[in-house]
PDB file of N, CA and C in Angstrom:
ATOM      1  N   UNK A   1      67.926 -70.310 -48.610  1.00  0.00           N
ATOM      2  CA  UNK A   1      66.752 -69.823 -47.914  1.00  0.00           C
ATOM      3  C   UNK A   1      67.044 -69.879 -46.412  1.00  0.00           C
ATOM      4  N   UNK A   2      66.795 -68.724 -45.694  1.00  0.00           N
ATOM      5  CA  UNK A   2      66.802 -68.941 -44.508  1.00  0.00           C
ATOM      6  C   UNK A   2      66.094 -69.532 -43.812  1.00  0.00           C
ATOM      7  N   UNK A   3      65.948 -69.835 -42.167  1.00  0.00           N
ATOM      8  CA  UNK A   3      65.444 -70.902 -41.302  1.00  0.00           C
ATOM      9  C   UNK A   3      64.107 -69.873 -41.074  1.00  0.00           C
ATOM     10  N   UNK A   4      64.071 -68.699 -40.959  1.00  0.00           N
ATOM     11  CA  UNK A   4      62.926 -68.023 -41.017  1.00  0.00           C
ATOM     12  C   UNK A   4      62.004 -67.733 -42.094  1.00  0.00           C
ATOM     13  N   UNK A   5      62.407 -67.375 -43.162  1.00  0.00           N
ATOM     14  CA  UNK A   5      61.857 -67.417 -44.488  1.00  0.00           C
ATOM     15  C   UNK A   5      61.485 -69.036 -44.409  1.00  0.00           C
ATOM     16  N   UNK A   6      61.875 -70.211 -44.090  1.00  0.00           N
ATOM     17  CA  UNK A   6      61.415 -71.273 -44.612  1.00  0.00           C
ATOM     18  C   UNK A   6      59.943 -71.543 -43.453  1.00  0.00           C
ATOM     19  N   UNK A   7      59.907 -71.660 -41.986  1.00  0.00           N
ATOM     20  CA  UNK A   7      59.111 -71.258 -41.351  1.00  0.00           C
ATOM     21  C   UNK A   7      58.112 -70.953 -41.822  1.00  0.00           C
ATOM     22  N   UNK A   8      58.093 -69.188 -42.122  1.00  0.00           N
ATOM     23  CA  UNK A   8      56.856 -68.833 -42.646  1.00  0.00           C
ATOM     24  C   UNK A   8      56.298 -69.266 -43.877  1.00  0.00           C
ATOM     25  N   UNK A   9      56.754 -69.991 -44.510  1.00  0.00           N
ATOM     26  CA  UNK A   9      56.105 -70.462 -45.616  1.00  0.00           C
ATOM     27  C   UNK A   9      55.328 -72.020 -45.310  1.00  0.00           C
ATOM     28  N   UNK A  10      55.676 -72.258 -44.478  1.00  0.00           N
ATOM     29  CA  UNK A  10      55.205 -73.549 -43.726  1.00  0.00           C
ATOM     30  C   UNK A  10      53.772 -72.803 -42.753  1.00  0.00           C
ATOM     31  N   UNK A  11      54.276 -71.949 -42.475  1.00  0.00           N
ATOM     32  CA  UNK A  11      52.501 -71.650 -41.599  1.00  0.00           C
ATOM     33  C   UNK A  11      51.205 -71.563 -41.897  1.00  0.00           C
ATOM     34  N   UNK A  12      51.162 -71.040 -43.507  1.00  0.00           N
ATOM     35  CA  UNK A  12      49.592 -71.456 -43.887  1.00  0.00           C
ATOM     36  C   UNK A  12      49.151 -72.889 -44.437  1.00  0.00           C
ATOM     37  N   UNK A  13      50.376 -73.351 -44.390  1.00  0.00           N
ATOM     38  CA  UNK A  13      49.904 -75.013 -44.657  1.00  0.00           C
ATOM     39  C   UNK A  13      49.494 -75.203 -43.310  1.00  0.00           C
ATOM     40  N   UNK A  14      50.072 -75.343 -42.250  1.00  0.00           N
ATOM     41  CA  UNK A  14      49.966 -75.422 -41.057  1.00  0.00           C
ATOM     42  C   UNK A  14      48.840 -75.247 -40.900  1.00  0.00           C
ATOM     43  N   UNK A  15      47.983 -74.325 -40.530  1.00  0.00           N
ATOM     44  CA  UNK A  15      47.065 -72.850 -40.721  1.00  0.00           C
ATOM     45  C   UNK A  15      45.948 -73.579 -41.461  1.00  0.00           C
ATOM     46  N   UNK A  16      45.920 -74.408 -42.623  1.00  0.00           N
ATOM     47  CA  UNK A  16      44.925 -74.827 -43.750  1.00  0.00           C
ATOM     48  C   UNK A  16      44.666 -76.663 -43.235  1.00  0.00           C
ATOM     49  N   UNK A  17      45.905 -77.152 -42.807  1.00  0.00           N
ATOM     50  CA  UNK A  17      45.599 -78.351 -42.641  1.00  0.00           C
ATOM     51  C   UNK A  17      45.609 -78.849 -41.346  1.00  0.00           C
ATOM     52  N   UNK A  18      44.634 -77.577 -40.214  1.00  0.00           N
ATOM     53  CA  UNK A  18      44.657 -78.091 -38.826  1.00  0.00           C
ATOM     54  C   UNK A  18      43.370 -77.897 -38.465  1.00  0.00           C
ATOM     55  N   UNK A  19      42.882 -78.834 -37.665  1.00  0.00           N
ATOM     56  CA  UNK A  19      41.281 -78.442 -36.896  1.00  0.00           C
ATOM     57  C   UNK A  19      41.416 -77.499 -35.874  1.00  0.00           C
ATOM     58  N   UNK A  20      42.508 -77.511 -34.871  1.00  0.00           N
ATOM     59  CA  UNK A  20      42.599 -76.485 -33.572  1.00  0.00           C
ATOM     60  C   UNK A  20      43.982 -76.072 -34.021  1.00  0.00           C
ATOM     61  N   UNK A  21      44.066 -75.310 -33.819  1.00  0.00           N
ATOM     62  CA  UNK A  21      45.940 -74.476 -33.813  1.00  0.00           C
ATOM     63  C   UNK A  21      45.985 -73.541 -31.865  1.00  0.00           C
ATOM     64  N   UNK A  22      46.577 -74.043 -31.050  1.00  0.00           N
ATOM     65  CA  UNK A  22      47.332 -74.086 -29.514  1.00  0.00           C
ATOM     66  C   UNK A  22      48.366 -72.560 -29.847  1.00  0.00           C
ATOM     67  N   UNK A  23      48.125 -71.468 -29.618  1.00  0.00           N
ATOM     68  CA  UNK A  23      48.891 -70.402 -29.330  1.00  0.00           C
ATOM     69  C   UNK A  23      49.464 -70.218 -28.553  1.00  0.00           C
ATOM     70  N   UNK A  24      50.818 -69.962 -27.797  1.00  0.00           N
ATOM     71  CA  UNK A  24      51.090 -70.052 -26.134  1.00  0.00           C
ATOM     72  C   UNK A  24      51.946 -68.772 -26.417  1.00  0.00           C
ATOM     73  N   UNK A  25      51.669 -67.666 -25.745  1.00  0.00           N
ATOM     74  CA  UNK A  25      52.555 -66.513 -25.364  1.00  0.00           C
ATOM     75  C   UNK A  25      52.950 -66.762 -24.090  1.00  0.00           C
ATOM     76  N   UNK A  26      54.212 -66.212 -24.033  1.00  0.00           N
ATOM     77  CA  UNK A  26      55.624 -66.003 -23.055  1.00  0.00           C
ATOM     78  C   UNK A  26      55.030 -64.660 -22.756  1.00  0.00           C
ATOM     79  N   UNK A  27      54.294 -64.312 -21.549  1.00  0.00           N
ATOM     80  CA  UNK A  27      54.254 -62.631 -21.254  1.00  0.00           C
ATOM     81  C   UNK A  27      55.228 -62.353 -20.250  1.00  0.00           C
ATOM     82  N   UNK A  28      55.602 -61.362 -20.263  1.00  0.00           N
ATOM     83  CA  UNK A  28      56.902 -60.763 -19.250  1.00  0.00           C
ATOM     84  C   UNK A  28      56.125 -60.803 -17.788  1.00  0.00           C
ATOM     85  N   UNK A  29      57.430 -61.059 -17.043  1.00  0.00           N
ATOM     86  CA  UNK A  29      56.630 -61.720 -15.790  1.00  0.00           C
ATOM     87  C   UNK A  29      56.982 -60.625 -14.533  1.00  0.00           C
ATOM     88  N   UNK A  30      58.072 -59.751 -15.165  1.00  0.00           N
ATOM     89  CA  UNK A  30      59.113 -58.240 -14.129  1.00  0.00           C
ATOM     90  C   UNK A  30      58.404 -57.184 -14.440  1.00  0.00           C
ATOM     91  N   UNK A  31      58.189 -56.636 -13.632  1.00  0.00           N
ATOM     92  CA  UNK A  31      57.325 -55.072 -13.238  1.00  0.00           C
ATOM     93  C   UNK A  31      57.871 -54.567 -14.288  1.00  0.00           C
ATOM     94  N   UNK A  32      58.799 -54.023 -14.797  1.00  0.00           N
ATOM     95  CA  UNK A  32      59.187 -52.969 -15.445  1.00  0.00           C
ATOM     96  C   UNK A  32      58.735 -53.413 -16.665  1.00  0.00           C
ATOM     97  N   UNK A  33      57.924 -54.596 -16.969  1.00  0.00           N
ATOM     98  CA  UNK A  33      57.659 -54.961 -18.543  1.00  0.00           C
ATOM     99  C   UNK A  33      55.969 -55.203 -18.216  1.00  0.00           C
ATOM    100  N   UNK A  34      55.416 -54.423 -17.554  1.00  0.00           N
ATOM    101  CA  UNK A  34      54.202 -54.678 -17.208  1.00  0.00           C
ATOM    102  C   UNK A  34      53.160 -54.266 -18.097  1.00  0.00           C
ATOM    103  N   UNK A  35      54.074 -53.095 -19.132  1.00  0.00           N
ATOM    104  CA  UNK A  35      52.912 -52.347 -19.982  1.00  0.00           C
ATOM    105  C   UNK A  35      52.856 -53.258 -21.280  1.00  0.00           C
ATOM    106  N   UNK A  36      54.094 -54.069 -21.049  1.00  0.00           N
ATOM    107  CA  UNK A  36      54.037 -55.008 -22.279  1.00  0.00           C
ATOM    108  C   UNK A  36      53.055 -56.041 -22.298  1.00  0.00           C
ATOM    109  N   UNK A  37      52.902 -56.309 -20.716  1.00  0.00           N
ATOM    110  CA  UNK A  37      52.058 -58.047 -20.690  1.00  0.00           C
ATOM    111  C   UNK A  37      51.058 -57.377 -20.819  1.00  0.00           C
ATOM    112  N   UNK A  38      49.991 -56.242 -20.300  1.00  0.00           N
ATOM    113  CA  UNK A  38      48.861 -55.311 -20.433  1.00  0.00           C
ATOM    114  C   UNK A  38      48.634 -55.627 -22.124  1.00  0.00           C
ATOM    115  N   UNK A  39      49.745 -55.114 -22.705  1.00  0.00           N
ATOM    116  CA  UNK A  39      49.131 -55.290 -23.853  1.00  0.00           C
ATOM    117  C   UNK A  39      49.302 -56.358 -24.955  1.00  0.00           C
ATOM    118  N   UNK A  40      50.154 -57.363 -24.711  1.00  0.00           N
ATOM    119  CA  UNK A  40      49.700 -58.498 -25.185  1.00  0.00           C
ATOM    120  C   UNK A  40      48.451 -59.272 -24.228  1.00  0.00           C
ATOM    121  N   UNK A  41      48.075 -59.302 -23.338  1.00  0.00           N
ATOM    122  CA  UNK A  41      46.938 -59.417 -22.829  1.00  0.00           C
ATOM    123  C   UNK A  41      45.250 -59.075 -23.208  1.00  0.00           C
ATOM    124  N   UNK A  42      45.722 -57.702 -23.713  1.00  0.00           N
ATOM    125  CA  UNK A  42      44.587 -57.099 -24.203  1.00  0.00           C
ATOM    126  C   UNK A  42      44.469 -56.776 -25.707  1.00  0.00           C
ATOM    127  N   UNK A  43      45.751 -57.278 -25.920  1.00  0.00           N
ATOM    128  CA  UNK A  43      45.801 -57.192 -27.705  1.00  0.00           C
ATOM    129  C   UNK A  43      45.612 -58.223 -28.160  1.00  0.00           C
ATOM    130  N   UNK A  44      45.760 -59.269 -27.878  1.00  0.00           N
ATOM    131  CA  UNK A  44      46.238 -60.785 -28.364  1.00  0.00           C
ATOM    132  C   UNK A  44      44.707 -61.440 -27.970  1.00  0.00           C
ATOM    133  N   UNK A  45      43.942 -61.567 -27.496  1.00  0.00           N
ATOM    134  CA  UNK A  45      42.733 -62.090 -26.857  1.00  0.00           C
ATOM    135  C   UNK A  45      43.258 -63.709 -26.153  1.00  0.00           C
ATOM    136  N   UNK A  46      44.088 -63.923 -25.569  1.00  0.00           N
ATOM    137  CA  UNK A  46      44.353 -64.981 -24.647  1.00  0.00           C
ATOM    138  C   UNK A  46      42.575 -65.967 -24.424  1.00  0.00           C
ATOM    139  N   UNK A  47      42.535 -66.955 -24.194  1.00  0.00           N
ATOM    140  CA  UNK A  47      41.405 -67.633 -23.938  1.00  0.00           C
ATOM    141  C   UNK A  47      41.806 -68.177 -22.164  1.00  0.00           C
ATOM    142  N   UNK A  48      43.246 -68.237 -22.073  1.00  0.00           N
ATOM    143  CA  UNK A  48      43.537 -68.870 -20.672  1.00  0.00           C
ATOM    144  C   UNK A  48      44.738 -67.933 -20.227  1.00  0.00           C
ATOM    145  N   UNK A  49      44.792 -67.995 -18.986  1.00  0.00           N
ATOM    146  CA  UNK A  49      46.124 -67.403 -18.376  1.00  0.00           C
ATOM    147  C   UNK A  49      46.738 -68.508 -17.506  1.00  0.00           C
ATOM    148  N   UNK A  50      48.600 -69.233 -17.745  1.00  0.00           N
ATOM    149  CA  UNK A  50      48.881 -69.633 -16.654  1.00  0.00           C
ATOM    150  C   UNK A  50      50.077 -69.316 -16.237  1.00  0.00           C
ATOM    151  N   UNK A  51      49.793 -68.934 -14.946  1.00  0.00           N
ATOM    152  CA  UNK A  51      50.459 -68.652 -13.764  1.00  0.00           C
ATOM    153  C   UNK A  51      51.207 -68.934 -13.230  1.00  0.00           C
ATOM    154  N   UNK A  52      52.548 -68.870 -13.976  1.00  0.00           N
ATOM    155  CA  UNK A  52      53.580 -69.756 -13.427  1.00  0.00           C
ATOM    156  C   UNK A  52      54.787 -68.713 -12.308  1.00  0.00           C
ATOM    157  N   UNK A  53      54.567 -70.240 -11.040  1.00  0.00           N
ATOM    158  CA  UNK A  53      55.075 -69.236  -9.688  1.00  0.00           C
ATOM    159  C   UNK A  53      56.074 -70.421  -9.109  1.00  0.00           C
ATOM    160  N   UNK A  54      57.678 -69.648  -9.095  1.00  0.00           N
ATOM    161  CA  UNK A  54      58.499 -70.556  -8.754  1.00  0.00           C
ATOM    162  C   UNK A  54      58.176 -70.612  -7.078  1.00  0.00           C
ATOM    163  N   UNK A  55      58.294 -72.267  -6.653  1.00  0.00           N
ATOM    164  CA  UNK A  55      57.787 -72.381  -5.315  1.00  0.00           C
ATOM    165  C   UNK A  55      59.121 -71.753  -4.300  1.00  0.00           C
ATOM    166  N   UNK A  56      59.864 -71.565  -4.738  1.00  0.00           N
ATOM    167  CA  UNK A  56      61.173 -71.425  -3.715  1.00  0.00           C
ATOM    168  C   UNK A  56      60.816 -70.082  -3.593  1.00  0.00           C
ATOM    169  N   UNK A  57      60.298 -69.082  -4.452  1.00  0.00           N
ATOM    170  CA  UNK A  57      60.714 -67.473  -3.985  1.00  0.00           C
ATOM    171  C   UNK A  57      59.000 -67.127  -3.493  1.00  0.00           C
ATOM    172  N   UNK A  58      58.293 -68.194  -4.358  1.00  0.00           N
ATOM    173  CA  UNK A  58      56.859 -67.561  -3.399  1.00  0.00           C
ATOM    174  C   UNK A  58      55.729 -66.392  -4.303  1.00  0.00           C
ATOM    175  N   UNK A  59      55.168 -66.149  -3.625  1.00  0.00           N
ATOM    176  CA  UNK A  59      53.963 -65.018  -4.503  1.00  0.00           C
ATOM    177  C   UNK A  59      54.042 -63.709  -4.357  1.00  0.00           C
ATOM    178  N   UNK A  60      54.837 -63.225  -5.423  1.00  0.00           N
ATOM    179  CA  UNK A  60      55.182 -61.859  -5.137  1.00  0.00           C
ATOM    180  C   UNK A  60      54.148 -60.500  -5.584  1.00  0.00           C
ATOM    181  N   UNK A  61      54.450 -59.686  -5.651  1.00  0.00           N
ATOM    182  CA  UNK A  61      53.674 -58.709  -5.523  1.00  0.00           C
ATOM    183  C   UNK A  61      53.325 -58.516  -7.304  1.00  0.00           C
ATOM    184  N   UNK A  62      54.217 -58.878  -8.583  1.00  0.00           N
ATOM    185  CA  UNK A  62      53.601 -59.218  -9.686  1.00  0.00           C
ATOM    186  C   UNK A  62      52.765 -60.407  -9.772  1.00  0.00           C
ATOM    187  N   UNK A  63      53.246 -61.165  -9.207  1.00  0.00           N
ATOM    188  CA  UNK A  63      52.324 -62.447  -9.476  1.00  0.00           C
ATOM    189  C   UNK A  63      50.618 -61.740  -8.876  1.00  0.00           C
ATOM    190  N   UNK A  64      50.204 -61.231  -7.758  1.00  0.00           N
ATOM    191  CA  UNK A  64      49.236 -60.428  -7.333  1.00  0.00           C
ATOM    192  C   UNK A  64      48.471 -60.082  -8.979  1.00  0.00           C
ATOM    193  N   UNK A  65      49.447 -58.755  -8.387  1.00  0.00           N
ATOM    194  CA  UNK A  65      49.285 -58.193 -10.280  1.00  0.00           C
ATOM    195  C   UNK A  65      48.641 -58.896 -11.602  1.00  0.00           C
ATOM    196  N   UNK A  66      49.479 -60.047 -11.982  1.00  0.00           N
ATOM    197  CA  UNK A  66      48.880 -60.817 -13.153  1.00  0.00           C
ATOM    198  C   UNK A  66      47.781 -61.436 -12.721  1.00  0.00           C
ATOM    199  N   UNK A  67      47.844 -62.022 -11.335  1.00  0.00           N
ATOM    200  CA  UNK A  67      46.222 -62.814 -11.331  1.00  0.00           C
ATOM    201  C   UNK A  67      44.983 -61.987 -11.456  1.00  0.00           C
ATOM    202  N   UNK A  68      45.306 -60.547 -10.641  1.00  0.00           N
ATOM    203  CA  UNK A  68      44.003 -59.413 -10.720  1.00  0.00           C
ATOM    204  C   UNK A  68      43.599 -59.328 -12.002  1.00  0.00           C
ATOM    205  N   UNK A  69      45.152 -58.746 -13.063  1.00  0.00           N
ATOM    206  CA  UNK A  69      44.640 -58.314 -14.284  1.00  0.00           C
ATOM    207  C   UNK A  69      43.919 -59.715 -15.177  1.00  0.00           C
ATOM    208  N   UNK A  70      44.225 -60.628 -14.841  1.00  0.00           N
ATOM    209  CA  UNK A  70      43.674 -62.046 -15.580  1.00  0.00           C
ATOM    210  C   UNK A  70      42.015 -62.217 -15.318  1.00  0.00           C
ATOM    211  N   UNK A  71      41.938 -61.909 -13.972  1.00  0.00           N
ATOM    212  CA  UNK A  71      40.404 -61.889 -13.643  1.00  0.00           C
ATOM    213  C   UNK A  71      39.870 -60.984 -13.776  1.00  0.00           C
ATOM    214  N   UNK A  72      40.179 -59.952 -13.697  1.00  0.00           N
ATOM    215  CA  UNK A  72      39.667 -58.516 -14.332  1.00  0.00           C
ATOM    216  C   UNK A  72      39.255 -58.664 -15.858  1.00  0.00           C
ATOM    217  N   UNK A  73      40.009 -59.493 -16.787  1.00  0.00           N
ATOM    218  CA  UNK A  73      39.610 -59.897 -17.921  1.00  0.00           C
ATOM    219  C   UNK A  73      38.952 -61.094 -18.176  1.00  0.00           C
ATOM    220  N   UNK A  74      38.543 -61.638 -16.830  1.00  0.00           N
ATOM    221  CA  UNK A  74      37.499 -62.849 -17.196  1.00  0.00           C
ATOM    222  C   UNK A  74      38.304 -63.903 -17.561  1.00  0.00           C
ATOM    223  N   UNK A  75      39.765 -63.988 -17.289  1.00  0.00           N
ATOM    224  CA  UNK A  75      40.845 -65.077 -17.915  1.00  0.00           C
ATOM    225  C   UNK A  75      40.735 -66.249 -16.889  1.00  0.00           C
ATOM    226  N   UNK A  76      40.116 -67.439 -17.307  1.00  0.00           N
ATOM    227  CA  UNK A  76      40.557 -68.317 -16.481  1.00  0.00           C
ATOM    228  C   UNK A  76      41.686 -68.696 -16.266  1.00  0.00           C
ATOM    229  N   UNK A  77      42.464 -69.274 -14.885  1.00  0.00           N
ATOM    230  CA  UNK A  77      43.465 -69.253 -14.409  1.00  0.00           C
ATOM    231  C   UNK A  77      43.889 -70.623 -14.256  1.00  0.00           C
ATOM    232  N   UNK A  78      45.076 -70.926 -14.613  1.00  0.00           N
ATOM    233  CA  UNK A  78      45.961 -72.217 -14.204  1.00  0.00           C
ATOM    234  C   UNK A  78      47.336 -71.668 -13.423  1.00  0.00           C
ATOM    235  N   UNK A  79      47.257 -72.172 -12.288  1.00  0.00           N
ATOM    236  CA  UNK A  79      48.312 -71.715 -11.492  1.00  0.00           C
ATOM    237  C   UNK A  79      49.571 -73.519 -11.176  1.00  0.00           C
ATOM    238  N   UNK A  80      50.533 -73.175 -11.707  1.00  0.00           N
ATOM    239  CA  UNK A  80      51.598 -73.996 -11.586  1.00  0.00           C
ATOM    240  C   UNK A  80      53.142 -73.496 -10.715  1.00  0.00           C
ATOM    241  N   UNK A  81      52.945 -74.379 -10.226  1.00  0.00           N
ATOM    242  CA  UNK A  81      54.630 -74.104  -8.975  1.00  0.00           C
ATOM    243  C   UNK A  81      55.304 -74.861 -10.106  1.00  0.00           C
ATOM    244  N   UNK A  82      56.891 -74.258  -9.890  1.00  0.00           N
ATOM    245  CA  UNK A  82      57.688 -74.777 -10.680  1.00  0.00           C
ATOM    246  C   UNK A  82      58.730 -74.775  -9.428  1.00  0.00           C
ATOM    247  N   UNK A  83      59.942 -75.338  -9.383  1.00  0.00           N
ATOM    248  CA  UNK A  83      61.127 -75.450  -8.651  1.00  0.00           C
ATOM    249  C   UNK A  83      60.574 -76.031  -7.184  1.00  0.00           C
ATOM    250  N   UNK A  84      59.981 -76.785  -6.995  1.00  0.00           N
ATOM    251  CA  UNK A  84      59.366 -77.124  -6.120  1.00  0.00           C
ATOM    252  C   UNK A  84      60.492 -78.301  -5.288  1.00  0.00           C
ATOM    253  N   UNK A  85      61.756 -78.728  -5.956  1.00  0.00           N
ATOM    254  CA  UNK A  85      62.859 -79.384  -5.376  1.00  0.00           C
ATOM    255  C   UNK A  85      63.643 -78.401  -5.013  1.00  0.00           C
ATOM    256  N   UNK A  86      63.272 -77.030  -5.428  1.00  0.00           N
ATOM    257  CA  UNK A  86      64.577 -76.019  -4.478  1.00  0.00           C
ATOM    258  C   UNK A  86      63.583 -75.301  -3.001  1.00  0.00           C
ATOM    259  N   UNK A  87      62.795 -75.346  -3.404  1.00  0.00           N
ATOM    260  CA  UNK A  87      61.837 -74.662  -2.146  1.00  0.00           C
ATOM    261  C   UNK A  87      61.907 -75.402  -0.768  1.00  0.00           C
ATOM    262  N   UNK A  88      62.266 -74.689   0.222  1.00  0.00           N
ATOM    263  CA  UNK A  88      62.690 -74.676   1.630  1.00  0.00           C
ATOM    264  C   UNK A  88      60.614 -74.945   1.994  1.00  0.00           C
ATOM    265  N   UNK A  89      61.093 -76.363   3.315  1.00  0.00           N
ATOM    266  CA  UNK A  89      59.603 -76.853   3.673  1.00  0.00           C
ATOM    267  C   UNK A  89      58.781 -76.293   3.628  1.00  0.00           C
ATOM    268  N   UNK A  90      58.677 -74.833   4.693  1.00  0.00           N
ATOM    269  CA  UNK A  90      58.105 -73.748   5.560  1.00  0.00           C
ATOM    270  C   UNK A  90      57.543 -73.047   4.267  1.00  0.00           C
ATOM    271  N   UNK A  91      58.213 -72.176   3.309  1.00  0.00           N
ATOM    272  CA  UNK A  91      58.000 -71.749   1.844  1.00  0.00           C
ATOM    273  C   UNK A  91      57.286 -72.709   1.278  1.00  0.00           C
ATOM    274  N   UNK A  92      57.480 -74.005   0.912  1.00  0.00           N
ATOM    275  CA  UNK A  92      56.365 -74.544  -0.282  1.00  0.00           C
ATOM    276  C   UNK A  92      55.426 -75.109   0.685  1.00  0.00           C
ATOM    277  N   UNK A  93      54.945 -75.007   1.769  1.00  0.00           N
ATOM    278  CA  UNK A  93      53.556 -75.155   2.275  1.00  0.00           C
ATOM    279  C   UNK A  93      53.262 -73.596   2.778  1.00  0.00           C
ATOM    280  N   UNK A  94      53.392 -72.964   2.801  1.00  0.00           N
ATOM    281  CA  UNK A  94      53.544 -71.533   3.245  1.00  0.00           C
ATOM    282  C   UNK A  94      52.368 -71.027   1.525  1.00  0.00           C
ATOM    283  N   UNK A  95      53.142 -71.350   0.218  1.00  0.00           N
ATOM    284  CA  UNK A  95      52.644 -70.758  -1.149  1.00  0.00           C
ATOM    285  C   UNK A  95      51.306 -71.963  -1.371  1.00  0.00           C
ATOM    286  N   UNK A  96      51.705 -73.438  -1.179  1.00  0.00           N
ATOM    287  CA  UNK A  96      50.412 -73.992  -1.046  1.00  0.00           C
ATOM    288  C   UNK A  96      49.069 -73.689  -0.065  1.00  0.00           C
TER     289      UNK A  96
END
């Protein structure tokens, strides 16, 4: 049996013997995959959006993007810096 076939046979137990079940989608975070996050966004019904923004490169013009479309859908927002030991002073108080 494969590692996938065995998986899915484990998910409606999963599925039957849980009070909350935690979903977390990976949405594409590069412009050119924008029609993808649109529609896992609007396909998937997300309850939260978070916002993950590496502190070294800063708030770019997708990150813009995902927060509009998140509030545009009423998505509450968690915004997290990540790389915050590579980010130059001026830059991580600059994004704070």
């Amino acid at each position: 049996m494969s590692h996938t076939s065995k998986k899915n046979k484990i998910w409606p137990d999963i599925v039957d013997n849980s009070v909350k079940i935690v979903h977390l989608l990976d949405m594409c975070g590069h412009e050119k995959y924008l029609k993808t996050t649109m529609h896992g966004l609007t396909s998937l019904y997300p309850d939260y959006c978070l916002l993950v923004i590496g502190a070294n490169m800063g708030i770019s013009k997708m990150t813009k993007e995902h927060l509009g479309i998140s509030l545009a859908l009423n998505l509450p927002v968690f915004v997290v810096f990540t790389k915050i030991d590579l980010a130059p002073e001026k830059i991580f108080n600059d994004n704070m």
